[in-house]
Protein backbone atom coordinates (compact mmCIF):
# COMPACT_ATOMS: atom_id res chain seq x y z
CA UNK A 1 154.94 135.15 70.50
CA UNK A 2 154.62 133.06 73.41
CA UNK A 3 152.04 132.96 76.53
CA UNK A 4 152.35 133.61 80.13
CA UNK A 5 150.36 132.49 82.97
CA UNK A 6 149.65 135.57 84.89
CA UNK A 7 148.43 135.56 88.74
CA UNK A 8 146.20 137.82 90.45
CA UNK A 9 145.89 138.14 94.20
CA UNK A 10 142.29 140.09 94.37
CA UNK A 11 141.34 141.60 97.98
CA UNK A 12 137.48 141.91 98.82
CA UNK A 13 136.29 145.26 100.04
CA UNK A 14 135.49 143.39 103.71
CA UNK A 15 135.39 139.81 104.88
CA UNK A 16 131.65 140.03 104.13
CA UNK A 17 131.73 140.36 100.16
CA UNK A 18 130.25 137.02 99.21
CA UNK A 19 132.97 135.51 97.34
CA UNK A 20 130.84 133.08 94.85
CA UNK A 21 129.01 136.73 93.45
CA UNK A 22 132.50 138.18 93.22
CA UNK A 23 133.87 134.90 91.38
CA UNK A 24 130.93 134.97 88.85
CA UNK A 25 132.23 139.21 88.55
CA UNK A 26 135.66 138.46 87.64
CA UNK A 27 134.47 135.31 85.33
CA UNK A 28 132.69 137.26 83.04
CA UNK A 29 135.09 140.92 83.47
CA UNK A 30 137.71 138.94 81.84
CA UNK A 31 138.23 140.28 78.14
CA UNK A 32 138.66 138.81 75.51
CA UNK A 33 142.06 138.61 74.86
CA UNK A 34 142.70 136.47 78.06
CA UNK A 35 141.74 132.62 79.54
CA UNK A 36 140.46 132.23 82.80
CA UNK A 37 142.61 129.28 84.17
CA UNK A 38 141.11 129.37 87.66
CA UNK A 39 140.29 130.94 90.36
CA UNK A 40 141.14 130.26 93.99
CA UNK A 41 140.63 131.26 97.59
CA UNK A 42 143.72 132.44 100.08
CA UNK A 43 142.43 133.23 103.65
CA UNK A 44 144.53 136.49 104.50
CA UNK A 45 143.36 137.51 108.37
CA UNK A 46 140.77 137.90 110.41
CA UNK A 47 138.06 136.09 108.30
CA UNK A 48 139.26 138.07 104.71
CA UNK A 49 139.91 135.77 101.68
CA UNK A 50 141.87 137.13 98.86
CA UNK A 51 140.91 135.15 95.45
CA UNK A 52 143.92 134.35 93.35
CA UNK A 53 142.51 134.35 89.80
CA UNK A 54 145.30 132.71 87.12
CA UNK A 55 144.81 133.53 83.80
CA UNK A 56 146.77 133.20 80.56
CA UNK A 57 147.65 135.77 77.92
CA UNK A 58 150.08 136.64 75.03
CA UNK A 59 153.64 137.51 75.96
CA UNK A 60 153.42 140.91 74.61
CA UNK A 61 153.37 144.58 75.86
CA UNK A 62 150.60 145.47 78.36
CA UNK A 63 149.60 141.77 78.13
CA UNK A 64 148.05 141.82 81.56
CA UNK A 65 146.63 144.94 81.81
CA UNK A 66 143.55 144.96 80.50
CA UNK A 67 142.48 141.99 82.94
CA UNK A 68 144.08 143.57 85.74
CA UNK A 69 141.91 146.89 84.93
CA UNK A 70 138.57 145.17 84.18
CA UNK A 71 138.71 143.11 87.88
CA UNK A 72 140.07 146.41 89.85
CA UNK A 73 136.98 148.24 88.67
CA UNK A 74 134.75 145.62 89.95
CA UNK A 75 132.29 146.70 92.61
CA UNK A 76 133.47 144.46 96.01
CA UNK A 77 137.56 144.93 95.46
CA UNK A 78 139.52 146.52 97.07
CA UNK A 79 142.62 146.06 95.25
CA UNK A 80 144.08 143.71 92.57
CA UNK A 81 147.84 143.05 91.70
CA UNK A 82 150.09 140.67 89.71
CA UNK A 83 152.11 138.32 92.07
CA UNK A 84 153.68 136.17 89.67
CA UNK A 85 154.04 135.60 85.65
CA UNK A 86 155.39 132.61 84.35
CA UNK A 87 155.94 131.71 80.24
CA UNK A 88 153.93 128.55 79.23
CA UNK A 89 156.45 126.09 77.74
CA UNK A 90 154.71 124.07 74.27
């Protein structure tokens, strides 16, 4: 089994979440069975900043999931989705 770079587009409640608190969140909602790769900052409109967190997991069934549920129930976001999985080549 193989693993897959997985990335997250994460929207803030309001352009007034502060985004370093909400960084430190996701860092330590990740579980276990994923790798925070990084996490980045995509200004969206009108002073909002979605943070693209990338973070790598095993190729298998529901793979993503559990990182996708952990940051959605974070206090500050609004929403979270996938945007784009790619396999990591050895």
């Amino acid at each position: 089994m193989g693993e897959v770079l997985a990335t997250l587009k994460v929207m803030p409640e309001s352009p007034e979440v502060d985004l370093e608190a909400l960084k430190g969140a996701i860092e330590g909602a990740i579980p276990e069975s994923a790798k925070l790769h990084e996490i980045g900052e995509e200004p969206v409109a009108f002073g909002l900043v979605a943070l693209i967190v990338k973070f790598i997991v095993d190729d298998g069934e529901g793979g993503t999931e559990p990182t996708e549920e952990a940051i959605r129930a974070l206090d500050n976001v609004n929403s979270a989705e996938i945007v784009e999985i790619g396999r990591l080549i050895d």
